[in-house]
C-alpha atoms as a PDB file:
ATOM      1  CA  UNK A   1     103.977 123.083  45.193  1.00  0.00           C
ATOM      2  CA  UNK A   2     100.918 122.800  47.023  1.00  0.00           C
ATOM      3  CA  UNK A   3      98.000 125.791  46.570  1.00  0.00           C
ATOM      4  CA  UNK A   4      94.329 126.298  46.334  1.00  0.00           C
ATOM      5  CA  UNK A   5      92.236 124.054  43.784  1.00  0.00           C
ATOM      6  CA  UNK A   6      90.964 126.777  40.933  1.00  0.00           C
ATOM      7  CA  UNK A   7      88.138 125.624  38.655  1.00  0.00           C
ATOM      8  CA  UNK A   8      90.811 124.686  36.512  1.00  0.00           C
ATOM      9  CA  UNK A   9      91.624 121.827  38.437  1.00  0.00           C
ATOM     10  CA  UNK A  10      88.028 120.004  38.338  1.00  0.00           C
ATOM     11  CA  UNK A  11      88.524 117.503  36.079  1.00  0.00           C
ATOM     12  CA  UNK A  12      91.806 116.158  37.802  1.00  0.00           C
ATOM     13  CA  UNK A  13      90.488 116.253  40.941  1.00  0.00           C
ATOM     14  CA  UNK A  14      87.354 114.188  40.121  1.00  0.00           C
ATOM     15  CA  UNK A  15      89.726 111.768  38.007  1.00  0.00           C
ATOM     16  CA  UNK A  16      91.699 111.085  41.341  1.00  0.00           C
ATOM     17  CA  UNK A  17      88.373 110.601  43.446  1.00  0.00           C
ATOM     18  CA  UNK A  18      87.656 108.058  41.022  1.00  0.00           C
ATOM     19  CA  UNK A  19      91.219 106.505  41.171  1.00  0.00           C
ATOM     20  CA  UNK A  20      91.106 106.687  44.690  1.00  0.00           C
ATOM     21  CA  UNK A  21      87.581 104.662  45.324  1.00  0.00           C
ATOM     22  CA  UNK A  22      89.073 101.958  42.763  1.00  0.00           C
ATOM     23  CA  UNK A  23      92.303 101.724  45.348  1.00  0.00           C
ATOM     24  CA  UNK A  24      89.901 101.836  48.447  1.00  0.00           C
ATOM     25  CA  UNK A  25      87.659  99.119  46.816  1.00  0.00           C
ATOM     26  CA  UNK A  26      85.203 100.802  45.857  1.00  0.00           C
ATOM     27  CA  UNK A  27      84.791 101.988  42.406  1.00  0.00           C
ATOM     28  CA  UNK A  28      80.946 101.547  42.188  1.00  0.00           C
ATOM     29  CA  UNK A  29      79.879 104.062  44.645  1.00  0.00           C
ATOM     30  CA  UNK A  30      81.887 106.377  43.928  1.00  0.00           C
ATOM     31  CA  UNK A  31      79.216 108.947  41.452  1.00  0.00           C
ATOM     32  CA  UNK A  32      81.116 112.125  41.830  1.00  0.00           C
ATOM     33  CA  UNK A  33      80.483 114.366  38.695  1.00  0.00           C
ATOM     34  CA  UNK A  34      82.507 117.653  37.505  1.00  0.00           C
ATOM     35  CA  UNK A  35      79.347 119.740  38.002  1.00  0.00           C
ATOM     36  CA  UNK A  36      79.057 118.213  41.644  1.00  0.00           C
ATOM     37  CA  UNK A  37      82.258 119.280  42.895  1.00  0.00           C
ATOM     38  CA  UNK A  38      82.864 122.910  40.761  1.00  0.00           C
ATOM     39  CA  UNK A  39      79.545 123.727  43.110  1.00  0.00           C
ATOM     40  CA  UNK A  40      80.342 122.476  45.895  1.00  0.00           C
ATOM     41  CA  UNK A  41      83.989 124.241  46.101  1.00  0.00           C
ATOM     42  CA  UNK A  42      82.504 127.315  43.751  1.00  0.00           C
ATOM     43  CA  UNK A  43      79.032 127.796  44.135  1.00  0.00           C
ATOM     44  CA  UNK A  44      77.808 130.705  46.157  1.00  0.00           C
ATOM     45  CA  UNK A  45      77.950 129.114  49.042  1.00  0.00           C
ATOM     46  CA  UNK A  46      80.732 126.690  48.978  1.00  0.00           C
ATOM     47  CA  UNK A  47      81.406 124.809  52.445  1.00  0.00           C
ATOM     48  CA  UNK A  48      84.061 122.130  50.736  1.00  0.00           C
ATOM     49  CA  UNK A  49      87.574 123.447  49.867  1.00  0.00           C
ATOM     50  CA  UNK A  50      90.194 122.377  48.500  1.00  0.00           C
ATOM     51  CA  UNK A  51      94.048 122.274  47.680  1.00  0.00           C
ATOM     52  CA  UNK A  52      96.271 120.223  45.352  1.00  0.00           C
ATOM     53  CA  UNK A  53      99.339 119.417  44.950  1.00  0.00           C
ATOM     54  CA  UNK A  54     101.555 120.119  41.654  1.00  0.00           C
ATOM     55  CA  UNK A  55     104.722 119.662  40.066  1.00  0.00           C
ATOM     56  CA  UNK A  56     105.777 120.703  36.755  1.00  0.00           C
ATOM     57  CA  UNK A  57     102.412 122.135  36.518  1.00  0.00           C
ATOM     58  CA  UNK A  58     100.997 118.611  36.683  1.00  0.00           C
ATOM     59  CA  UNK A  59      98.764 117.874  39.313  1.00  0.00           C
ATOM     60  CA  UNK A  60     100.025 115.037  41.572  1.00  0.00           C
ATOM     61  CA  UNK A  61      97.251 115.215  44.337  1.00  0.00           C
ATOM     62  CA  UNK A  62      94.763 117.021  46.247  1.00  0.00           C
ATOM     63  CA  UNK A  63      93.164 117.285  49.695  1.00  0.00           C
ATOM     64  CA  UNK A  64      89.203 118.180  50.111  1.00  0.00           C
ATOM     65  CA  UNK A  65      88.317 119.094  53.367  1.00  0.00           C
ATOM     66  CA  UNK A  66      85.773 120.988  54.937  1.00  0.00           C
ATOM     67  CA  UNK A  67      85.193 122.644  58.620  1.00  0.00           C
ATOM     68  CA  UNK A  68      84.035 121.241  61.814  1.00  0.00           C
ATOM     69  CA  UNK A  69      83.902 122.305  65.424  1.00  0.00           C
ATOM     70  CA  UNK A  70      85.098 121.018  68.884  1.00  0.00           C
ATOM     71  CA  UNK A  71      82.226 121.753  71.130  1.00  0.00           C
ATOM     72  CA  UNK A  72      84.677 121.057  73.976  1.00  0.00           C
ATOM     73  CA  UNK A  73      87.208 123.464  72.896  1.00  0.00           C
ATOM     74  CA  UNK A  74      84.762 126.116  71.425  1.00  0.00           C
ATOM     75  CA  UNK A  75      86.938 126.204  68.092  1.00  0.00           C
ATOM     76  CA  UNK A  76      86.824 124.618  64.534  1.00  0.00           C
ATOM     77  CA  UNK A  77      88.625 122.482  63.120  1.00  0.00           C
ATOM     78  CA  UNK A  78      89.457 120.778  59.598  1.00  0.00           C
ATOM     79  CA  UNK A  79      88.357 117.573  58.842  1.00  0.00           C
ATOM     80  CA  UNK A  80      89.975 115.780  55.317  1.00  0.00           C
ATOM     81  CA  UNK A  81      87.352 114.481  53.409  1.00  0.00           C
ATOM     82  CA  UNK A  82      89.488 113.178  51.233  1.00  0.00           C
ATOM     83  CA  UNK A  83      93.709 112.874  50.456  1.00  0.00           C
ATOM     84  CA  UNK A  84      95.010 111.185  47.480  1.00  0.00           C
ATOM     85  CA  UNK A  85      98.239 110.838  45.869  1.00  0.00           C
ATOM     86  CA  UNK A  86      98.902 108.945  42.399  1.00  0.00           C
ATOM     87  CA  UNK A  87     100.799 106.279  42.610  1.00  0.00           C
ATOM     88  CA  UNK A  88     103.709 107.399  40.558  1.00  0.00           C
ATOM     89  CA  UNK A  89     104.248 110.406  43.075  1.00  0.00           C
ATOM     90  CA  UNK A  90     104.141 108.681  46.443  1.00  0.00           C
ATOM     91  CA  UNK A  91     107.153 108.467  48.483  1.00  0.00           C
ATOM     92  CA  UNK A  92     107.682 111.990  46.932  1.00  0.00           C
ATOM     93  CA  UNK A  93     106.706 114.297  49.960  1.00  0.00           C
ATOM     94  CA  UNK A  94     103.619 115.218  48.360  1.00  0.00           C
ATOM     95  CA  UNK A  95     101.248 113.977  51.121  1.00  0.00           C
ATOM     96  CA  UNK A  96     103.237 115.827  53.646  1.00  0.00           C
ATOM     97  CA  UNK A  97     103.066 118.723  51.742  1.00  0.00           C
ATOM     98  CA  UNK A  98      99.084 118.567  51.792  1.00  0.00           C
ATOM     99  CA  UNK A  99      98.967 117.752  55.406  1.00  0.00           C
ATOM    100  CA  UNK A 100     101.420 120.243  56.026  1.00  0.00           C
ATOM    101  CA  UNK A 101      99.484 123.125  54.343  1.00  0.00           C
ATOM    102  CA  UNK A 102      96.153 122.053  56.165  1.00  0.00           C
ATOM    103  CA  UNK A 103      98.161 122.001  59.552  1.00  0.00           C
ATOM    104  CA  UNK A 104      99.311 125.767  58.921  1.00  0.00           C
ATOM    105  CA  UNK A 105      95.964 126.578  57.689  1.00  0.00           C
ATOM    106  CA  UNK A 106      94.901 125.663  61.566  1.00  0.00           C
ATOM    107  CA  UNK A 107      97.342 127.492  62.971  1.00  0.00           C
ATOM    108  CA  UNK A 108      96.891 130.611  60.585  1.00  0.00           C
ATOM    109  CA  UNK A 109      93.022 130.730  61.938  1.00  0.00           C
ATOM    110  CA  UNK A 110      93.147 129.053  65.302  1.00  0.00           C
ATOM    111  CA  UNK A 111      91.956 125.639  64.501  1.00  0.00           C
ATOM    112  CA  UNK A 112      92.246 123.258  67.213  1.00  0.00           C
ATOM    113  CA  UNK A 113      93.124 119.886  65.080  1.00  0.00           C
ATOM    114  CA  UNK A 114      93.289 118.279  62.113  1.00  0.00           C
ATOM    115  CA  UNK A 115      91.446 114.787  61.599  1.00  0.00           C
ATOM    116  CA  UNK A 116      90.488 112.329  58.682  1.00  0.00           C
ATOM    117  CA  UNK A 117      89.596 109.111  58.786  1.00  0.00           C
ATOM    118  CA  UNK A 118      92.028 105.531  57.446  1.00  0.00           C
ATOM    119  CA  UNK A 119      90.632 102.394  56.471  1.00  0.00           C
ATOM    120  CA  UNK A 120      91.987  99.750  58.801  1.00  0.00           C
ATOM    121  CA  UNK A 121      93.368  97.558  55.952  1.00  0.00           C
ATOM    122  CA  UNK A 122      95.528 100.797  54.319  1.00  0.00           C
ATOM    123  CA  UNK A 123      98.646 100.302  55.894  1.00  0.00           C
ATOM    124  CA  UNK A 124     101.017 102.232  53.879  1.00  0.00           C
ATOM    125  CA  UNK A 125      98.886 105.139  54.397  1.00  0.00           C
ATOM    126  CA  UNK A 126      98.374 104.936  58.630  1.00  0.00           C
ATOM    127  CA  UNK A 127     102.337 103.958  58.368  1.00  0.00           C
ATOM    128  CA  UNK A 128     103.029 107.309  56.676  1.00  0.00           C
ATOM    129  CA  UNK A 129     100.332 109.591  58.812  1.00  0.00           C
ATOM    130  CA  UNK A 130     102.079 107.771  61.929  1.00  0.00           C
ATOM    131  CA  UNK A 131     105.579 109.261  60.634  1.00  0.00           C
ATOM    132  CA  UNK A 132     103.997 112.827  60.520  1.00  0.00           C
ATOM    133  CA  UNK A 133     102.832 112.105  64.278  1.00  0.00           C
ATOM    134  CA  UNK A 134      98.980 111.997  63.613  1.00  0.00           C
ATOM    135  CA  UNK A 135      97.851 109.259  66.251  1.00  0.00           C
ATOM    136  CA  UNK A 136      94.881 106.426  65.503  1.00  0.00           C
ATOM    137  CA  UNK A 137      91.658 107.113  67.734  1.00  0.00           C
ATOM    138  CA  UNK A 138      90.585 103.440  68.094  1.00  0.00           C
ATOM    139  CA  UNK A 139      88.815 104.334  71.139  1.00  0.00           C
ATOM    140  CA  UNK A 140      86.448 106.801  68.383  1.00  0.00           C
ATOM    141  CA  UNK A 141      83.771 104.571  66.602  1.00  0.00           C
ATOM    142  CA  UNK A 142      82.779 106.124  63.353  1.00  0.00           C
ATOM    143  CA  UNK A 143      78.581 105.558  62.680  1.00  0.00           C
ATOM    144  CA  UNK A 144      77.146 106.524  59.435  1.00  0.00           C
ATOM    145  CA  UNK A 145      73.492 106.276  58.564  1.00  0.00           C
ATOM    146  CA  UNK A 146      72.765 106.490  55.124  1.00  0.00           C
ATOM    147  CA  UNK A 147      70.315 105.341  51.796  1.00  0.00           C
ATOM    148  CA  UNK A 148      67.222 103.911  53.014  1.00  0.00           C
ATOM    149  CA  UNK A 149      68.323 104.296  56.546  1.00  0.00           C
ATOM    150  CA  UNK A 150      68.364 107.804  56.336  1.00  0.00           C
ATOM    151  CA  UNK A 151      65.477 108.000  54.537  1.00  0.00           C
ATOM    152  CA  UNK A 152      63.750 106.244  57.564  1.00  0.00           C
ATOM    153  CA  UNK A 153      65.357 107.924  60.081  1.00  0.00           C
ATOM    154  CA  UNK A 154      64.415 111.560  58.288  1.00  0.00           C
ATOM    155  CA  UNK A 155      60.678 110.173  58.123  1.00  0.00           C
ATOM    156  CA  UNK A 156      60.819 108.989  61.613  1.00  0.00           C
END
């Protein structure tokens, strides 16, 4: 059953963020805090949101995503922040079932896509995202400024 994170569903969430920047590599930048996210998806302005997947009233997964916008089609959009899946409930559907709420979530509001970003190395992942149909943008170069570099560039 996939449905809309409650505050409830904090801790797990930030667990699988963790678990997730271990898989991707990654466990040392990952800094995420409970506080961090119950603001950013409850706080009085909250622009992150959020949905997870359960089963048994365990939680298996989530998706965080926020909105963007497609100057060239004059709508928004979602973009995933972030999908994760424990291991021992891959293969399940669960994924799908995320990616399948977000898509109806565009349609339900006239979203014009639906678009995360794969590290090239995760092959069981672009395999699966393949199956649903979403298609790889290597002509789109991702750029990211960020720690001192921002700093500069914000002083600049």
């Amino acid at each position: 059953m996939v449905r809309e994170a409650t505050p409830d569903d904090v801790a797990d969430i930030v667990a699988m963020v963790h678990e997730l920047a271990a898989y991707e590599k990654a466990p040392d930048e990952c800094t995420l805090t409970a506080a961090q996210l119950h603001t950013a998806l409850f706080g009085s302005s909250p622009a992150l949101f959020g949905h997870v997947v359960e089963r048994d009233g365990a939680v298996l997964g989530f998706a965080l995503w926020f909105l963007n916008f497609s100057t060239w089609r004059g709508v928004h959009g979602i973009y995933l922040e972030d999908l994760y899946v424990r291991p021992e409930a891959r293969r399940g559907g669960a994924a799908r079932a995320l990616l399948s709420r977000l898509a109806q979530i565009c349609r339900e509001r006239g979203y014009a896509r639906l678009e995360w970003f794969v590290l090239d190395w995760n092959t069981p992942a672009r395999d699966a995202y393949a199956a649903m149909g979403a298609t790889a943008l290597t002509e789109w170069i991702p750029h990211r400024v960020d720690g001192a570099e921002l700093a500069r560039l914000a002083d600049s």
